[in-house]
ModelCIF file with pLDDT and N, C-alpha, C, O atoms, coordinates in Angstrom:
data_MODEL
#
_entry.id   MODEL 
#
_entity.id                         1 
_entity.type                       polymer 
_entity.pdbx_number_of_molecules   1 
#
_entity_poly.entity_id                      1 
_entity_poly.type                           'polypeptide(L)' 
_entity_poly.nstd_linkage                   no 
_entity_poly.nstd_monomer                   no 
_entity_poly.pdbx_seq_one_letter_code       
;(UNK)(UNK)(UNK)(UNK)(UNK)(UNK)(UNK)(UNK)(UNK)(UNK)(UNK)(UNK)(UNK)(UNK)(UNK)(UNK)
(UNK)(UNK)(UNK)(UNK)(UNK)(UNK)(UNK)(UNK)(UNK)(UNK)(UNK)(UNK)(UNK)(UNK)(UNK)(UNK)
(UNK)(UNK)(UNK)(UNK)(UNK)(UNK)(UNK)(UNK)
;
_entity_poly.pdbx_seq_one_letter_code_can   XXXXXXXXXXXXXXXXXXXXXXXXXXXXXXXXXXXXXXXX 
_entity_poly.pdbx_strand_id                 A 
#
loop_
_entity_poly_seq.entity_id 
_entity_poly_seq.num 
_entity_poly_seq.mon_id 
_entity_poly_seq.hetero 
1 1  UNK n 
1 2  UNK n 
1 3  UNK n 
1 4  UNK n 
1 5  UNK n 
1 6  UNK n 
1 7  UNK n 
1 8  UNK n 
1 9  UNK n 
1 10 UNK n 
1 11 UNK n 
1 12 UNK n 
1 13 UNK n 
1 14 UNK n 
1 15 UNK n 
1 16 UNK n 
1 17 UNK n 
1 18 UNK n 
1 19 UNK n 
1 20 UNK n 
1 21 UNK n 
1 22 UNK n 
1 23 UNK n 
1 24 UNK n 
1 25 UNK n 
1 26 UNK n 
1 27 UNK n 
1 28 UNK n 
1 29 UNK n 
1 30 UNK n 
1 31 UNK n 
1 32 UNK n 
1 33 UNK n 
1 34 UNK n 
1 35 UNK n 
1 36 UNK n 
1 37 UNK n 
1 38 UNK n 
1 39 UNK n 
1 40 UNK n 
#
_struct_asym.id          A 
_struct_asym.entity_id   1 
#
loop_
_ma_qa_metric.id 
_ma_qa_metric.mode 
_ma_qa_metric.name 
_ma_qa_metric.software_group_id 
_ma_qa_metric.type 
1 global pLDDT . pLDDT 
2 local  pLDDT . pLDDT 
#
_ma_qa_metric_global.metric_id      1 
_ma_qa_metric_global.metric_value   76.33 
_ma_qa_metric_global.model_id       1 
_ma_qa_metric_global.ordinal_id     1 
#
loop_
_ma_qa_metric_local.label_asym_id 
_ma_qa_metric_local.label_comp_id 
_ma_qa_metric_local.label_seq_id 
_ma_qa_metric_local.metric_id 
_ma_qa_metric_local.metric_value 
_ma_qa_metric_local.model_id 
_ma_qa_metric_local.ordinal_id 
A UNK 1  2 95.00 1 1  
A UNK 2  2 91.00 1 2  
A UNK 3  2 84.00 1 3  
A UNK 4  2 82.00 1 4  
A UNK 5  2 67.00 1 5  
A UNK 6  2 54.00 1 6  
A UNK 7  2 52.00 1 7  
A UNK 8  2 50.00 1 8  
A UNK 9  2 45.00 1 9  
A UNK 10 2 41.00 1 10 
A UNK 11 2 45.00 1 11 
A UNK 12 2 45.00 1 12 
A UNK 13 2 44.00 1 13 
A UNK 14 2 46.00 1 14 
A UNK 15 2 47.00 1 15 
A UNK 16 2 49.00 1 16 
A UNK 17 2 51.00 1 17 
A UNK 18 2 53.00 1 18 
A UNK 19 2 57.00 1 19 
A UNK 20 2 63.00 1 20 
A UNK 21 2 82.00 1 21 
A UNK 22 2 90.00 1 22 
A UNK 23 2 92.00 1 23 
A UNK 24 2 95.00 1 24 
A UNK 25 2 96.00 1 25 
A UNK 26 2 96.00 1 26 
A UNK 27 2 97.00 1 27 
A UNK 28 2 97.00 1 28 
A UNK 29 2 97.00 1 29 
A UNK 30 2 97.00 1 30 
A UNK 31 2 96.00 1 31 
A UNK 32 2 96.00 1 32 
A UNK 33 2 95.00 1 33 
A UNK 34 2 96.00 1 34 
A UNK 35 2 94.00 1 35 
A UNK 36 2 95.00 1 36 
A UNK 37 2 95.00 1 37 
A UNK 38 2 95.00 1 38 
A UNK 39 2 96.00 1 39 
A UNK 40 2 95.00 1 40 
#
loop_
_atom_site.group_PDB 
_atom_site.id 
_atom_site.type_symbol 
_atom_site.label_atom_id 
_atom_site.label_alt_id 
_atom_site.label_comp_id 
_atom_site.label_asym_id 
_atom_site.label_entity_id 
_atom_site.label_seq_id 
_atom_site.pdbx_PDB_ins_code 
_atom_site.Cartn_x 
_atom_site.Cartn_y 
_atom_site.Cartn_z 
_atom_site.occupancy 
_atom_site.B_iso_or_equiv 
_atom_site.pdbx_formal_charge 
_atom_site.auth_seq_id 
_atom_site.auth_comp_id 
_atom_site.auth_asym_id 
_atom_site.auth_atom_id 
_atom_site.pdbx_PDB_model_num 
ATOM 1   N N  . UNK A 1 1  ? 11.729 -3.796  16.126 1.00 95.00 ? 1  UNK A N  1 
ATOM 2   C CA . UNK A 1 1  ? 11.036 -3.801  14.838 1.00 95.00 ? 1  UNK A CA 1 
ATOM 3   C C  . UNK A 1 1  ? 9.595  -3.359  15.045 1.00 95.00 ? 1  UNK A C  1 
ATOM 4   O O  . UNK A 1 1  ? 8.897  -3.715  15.994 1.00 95.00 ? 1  UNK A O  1 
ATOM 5   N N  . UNK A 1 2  ? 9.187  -2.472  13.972 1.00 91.00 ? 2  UNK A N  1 
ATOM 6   C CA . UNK A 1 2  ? 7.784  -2.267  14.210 1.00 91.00 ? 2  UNK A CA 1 
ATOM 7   C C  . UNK A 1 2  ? 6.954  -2.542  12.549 1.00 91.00 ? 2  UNK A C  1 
ATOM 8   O O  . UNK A 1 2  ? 7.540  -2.811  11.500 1.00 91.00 ? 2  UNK A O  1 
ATOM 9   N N  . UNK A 1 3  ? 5.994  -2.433  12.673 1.00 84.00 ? 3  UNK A N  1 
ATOM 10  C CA . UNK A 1 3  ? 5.036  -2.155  11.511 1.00 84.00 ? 3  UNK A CA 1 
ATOM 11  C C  . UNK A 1 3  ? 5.434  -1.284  10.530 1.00 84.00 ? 3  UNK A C  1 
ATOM 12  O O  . UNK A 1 3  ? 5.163  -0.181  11.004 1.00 84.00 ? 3  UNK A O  1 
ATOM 13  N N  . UNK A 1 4  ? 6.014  -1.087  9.220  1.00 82.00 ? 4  UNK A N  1 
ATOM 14  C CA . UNK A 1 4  ? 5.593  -0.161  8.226  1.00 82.00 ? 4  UNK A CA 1 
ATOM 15  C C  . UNK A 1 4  ? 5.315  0.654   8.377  1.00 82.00 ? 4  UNK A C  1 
ATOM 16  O O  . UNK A 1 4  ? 6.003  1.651   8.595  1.00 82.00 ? 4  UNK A O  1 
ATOM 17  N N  . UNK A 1 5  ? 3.663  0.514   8.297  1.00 67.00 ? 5  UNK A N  1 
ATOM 18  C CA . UNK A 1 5  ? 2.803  1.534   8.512  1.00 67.00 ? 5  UNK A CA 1 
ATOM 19  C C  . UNK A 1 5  ? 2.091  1.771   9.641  1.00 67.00 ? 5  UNK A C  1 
ATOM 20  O O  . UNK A 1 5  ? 0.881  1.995   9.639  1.00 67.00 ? 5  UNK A O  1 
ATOM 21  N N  . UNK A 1 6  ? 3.253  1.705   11.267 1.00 54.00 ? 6  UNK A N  1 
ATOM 22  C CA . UNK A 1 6  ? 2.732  1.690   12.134 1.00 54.00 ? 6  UNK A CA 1 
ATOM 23  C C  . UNK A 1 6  ? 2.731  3.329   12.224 1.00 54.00 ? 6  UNK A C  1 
ATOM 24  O O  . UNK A 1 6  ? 3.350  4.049   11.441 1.00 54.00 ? 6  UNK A O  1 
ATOM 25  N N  . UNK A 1 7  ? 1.802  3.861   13.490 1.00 52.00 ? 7  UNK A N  1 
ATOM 26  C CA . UNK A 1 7  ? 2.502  5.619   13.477 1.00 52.00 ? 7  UNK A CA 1 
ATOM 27  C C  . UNK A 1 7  ? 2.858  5.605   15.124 1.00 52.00 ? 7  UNK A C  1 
ATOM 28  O O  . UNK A 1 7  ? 3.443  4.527   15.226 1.00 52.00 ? 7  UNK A O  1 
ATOM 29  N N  . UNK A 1 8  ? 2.838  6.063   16.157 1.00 50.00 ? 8  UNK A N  1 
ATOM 30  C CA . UNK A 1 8  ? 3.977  6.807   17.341 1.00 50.00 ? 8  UNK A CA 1 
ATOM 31  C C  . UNK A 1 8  ? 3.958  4.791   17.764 1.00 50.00 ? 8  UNK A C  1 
ATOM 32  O O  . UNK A 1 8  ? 2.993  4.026   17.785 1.00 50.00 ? 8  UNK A O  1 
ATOM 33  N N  . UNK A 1 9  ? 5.554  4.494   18.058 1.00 45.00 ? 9  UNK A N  1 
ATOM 34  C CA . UNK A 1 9  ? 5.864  3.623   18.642 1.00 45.00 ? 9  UNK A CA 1 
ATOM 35  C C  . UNK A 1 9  ? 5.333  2.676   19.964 1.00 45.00 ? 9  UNK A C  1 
ATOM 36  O O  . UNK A 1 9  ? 5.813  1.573   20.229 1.00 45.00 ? 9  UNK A O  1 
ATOM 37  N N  . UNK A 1 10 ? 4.322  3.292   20.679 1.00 41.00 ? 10 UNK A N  1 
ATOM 38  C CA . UNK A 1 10 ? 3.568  2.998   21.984 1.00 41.00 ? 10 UNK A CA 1 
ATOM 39  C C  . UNK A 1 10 ? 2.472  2.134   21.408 1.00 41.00 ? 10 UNK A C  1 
ATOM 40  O O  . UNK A 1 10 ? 1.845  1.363   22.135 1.00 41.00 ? 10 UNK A O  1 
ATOM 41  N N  . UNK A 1 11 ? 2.211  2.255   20.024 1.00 45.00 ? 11 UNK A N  1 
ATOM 42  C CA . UNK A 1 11 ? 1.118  2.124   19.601 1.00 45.00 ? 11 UNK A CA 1 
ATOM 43  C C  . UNK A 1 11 ? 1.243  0.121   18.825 1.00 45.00 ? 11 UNK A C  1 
ATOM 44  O O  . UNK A 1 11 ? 0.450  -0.582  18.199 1.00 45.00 ? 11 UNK A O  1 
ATOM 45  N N  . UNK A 1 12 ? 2.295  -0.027  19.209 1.00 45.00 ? 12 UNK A N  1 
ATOM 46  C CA . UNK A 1 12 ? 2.567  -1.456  18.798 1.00 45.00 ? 12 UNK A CA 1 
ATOM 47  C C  . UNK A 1 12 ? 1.929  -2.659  18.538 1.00 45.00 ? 12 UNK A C  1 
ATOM 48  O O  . UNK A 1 12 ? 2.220  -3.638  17.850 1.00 45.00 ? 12 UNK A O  1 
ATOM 49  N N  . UNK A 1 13 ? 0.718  -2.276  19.452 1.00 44.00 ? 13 UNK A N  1 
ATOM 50  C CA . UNK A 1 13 ? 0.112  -3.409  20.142 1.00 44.00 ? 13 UNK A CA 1 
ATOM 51  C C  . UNK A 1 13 ? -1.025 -3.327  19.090 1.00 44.00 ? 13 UNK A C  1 
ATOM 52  O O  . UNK A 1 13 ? -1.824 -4.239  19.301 1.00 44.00 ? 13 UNK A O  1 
ATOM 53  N N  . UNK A 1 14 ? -1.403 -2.509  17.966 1.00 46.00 ? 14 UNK A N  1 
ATOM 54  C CA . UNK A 1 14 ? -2.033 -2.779  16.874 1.00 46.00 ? 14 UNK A CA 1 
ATOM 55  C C  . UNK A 1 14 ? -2.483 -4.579  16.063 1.00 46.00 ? 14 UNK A C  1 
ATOM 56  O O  . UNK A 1 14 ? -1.583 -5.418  16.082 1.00 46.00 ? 14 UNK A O  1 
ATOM 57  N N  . UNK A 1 15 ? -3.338 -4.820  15.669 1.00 47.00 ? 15 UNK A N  1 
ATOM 58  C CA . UNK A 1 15 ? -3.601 -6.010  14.808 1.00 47.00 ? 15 UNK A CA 1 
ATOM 59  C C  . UNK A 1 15 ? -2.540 -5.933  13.613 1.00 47.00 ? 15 UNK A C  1 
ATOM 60  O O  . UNK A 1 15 ? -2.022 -6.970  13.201 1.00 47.00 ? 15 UNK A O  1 
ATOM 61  N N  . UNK A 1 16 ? -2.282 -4.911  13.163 1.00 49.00 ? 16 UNK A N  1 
ATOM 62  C CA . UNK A 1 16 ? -1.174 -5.285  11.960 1.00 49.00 ? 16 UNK A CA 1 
ATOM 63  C C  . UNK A 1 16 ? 0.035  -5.625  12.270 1.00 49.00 ? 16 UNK A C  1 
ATOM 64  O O  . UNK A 1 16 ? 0.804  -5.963  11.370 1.00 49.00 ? 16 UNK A O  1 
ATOM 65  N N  . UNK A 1 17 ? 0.426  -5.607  13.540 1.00 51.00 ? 17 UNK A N  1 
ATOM 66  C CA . UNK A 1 17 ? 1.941  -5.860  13.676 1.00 51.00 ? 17 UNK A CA 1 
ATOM 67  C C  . UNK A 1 17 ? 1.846  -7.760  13.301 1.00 51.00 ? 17 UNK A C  1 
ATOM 68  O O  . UNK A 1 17 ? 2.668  -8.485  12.740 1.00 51.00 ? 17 UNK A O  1 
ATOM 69  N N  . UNK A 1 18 ? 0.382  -8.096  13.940 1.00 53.00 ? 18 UNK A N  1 
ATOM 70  C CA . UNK A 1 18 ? 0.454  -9.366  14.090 1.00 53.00 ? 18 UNK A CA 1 
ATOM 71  C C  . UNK A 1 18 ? 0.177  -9.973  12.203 1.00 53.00 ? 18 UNK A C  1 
ATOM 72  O O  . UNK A 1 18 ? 0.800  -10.975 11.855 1.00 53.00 ? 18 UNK A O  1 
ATOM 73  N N  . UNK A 1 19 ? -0.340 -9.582  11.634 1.00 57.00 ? 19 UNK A N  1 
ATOM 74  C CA . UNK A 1 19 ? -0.895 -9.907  9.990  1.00 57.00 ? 19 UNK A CA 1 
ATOM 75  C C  . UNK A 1 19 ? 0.383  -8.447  9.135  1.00 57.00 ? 19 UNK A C  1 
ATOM 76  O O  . UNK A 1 19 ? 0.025  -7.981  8.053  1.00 57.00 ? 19 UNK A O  1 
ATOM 77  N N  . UNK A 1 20 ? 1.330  -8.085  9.588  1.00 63.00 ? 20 UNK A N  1 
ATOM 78  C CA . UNK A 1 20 ? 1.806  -7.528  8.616  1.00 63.00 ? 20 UNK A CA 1 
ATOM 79  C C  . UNK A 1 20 ? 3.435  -9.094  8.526  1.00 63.00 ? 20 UNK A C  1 
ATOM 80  O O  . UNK A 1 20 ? 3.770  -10.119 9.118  1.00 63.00 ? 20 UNK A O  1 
ATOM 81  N N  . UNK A 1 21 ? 3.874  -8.227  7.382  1.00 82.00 ? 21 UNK A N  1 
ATOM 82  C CA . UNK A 1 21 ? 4.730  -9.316  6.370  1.00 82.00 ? 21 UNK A CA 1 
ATOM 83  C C  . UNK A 1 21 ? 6.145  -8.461  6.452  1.00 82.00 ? 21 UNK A C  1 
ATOM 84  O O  . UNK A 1 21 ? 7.179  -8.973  6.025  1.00 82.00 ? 21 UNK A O  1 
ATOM 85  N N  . UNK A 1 22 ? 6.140  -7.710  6.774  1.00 90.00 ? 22 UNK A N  1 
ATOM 86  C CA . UNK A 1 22 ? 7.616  -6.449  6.377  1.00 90.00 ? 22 UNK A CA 1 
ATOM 87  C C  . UNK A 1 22 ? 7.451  -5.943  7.840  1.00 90.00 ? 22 UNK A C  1 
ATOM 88  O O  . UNK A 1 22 ? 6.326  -5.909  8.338  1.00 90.00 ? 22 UNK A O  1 
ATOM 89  N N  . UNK A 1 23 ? 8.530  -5.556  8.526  1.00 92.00 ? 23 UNK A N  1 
ATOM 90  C CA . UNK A 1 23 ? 8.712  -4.546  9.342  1.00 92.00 ? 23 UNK A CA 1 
ATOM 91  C C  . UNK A 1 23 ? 10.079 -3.358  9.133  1.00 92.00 ? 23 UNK A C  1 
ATOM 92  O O  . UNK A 1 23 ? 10.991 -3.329  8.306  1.00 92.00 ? 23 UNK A O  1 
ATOM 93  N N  . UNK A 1 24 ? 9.875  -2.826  9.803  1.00 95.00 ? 24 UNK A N  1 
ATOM 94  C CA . UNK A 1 24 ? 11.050 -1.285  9.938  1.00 95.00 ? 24 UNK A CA 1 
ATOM 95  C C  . UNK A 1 24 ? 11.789 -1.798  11.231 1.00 95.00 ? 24 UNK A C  1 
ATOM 96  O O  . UNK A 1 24 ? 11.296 -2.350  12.214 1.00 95.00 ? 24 UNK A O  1 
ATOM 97  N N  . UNK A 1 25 ? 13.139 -1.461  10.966 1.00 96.00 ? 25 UNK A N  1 
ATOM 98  C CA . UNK A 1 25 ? 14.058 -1.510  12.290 1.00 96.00 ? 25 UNK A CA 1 
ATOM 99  C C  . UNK A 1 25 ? 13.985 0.092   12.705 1.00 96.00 ? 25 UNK A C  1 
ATOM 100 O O  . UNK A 1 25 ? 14.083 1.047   11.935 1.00 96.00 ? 25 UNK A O  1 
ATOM 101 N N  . UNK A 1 26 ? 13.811 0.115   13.944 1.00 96.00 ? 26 UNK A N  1 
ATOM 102 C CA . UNK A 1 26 ? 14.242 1.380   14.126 1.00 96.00 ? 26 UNK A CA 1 
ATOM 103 C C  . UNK A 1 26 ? 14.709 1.944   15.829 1.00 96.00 ? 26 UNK A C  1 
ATOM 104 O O  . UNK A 1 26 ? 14.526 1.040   16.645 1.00 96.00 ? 26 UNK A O  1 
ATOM 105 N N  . UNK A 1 27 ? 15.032 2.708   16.195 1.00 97.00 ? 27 UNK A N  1 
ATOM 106 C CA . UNK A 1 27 ? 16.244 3.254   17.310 1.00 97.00 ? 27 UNK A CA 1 
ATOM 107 C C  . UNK A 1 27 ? 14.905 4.328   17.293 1.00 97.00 ? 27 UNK A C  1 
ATOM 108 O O  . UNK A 1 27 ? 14.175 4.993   16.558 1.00 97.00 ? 27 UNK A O  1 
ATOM 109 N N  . UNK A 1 28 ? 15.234 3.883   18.942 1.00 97.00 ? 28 UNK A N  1 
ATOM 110 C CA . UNK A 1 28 ? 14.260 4.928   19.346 1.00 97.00 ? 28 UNK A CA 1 
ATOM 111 C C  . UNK A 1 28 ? 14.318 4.895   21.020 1.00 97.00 ? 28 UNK A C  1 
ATOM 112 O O  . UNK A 1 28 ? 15.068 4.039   21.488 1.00 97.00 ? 28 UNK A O  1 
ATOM 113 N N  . UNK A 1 29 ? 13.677 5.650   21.855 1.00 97.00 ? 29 UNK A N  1 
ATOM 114 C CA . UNK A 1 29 ? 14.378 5.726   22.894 1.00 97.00 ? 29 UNK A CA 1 
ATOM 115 C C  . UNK A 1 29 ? 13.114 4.637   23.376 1.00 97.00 ? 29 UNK A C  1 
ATOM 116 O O  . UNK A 1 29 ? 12.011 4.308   22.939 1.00 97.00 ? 29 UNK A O  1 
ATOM 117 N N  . UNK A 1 30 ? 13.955 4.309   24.508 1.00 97.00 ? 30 UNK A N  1 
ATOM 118 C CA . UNK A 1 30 ? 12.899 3.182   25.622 1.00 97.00 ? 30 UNK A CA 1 
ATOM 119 C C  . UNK A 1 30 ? 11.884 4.123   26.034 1.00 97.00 ? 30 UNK A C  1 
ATOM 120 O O  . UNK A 1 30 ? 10.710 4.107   25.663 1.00 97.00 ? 30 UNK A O  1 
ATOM 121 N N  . UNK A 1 31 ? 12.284 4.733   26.623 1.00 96.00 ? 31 UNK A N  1 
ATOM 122 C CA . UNK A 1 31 ? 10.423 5.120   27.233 1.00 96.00 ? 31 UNK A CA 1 
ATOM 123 C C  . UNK A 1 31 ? 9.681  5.940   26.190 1.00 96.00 ? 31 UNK A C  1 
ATOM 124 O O  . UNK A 1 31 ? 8.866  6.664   26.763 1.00 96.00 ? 31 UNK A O  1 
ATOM 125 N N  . UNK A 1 32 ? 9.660  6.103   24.810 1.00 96.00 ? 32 UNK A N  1 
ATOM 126 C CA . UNK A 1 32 ? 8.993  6.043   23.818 1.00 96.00 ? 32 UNK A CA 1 
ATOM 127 C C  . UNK A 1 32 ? 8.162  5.147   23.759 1.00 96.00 ? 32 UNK A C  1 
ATOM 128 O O  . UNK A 1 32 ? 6.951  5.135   23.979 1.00 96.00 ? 32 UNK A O  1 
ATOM 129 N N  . UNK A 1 33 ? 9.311  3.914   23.255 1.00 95.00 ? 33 UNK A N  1 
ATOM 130 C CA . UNK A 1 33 ? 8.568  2.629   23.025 1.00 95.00 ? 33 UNK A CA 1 
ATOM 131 C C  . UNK A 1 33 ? 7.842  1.696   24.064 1.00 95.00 ? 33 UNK A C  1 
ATOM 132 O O  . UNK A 1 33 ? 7.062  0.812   23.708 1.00 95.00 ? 33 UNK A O  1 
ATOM 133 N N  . UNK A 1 34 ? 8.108  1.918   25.172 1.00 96.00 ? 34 UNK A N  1 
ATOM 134 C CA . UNK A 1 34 ? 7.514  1.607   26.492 1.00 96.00 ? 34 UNK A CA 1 
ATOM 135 C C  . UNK A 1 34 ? 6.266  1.683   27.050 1.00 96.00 ? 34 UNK A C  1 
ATOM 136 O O  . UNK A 1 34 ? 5.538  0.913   27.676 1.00 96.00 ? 34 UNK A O  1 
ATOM 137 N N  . UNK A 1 35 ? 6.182  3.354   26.470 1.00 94.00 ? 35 UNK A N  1 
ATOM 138 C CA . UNK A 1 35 ? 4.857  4.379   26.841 1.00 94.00 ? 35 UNK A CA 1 
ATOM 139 C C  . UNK A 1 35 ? 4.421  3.838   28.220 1.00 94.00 ? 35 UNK A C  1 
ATOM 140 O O  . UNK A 1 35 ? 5.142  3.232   29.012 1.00 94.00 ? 35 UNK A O  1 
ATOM 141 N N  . UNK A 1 36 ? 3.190  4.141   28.364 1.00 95.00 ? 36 UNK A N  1 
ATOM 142 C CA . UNK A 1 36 ? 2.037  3.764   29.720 1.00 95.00 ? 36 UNK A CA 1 
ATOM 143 C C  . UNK A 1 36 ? 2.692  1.989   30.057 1.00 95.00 ? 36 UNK A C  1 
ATOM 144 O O  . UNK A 1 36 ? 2.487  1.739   31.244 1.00 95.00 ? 36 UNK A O  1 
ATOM 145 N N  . UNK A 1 37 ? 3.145  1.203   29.579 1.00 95.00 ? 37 UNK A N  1 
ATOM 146 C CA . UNK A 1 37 ? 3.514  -0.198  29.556 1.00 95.00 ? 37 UNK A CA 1 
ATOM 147 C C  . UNK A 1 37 ? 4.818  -0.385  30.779 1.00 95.00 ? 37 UNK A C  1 
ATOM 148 O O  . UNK A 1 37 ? 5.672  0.431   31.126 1.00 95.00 ? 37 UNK A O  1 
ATOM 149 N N  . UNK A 1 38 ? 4.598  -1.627  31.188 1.00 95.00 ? 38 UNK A N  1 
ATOM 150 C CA . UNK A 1 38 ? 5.958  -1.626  32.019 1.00 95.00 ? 38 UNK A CA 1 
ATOM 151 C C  . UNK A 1 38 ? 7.089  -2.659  31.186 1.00 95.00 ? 38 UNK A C  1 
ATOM 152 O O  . UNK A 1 38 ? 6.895  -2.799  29.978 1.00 95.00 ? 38 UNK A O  1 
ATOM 153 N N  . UNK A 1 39 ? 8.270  -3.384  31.823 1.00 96.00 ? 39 UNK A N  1 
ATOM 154 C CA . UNK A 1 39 ? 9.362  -3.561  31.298 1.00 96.00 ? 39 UNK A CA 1 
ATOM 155 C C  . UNK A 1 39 ? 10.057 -4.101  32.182 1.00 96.00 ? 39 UNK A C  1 
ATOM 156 O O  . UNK A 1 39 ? 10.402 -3.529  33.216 1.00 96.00 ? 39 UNK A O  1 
ATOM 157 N N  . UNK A 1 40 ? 10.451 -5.706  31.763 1.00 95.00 ? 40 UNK A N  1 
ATOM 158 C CA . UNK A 1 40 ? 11.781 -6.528  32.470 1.00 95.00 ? 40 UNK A CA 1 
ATOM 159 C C  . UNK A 1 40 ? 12.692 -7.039  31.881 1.00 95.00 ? 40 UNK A C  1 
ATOM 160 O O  . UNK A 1 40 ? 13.592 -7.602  32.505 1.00 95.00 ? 40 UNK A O  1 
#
């Protein structure tokens, strides 16, 4: 799930994910959503 009105997926880590009310499901590949970040 991300933000609405989030824009490229890496970018998650925004203040609105935390104060938004609605999110989007969405399919997307892992190392999109991963970006520069690591993963366990």
């Amino acid at each position: 799930v991300t933000p609405l009105e989030e824009g490229p997926p890496a970018t998650f880590a925004s203040a609105k994910s935390v104060f938004s009310r609605k999110a989007r499901v969405r399919m997307q590949l892992l190392k999109d959503v991963v970006g520069n970040d690591t993963y366990h």
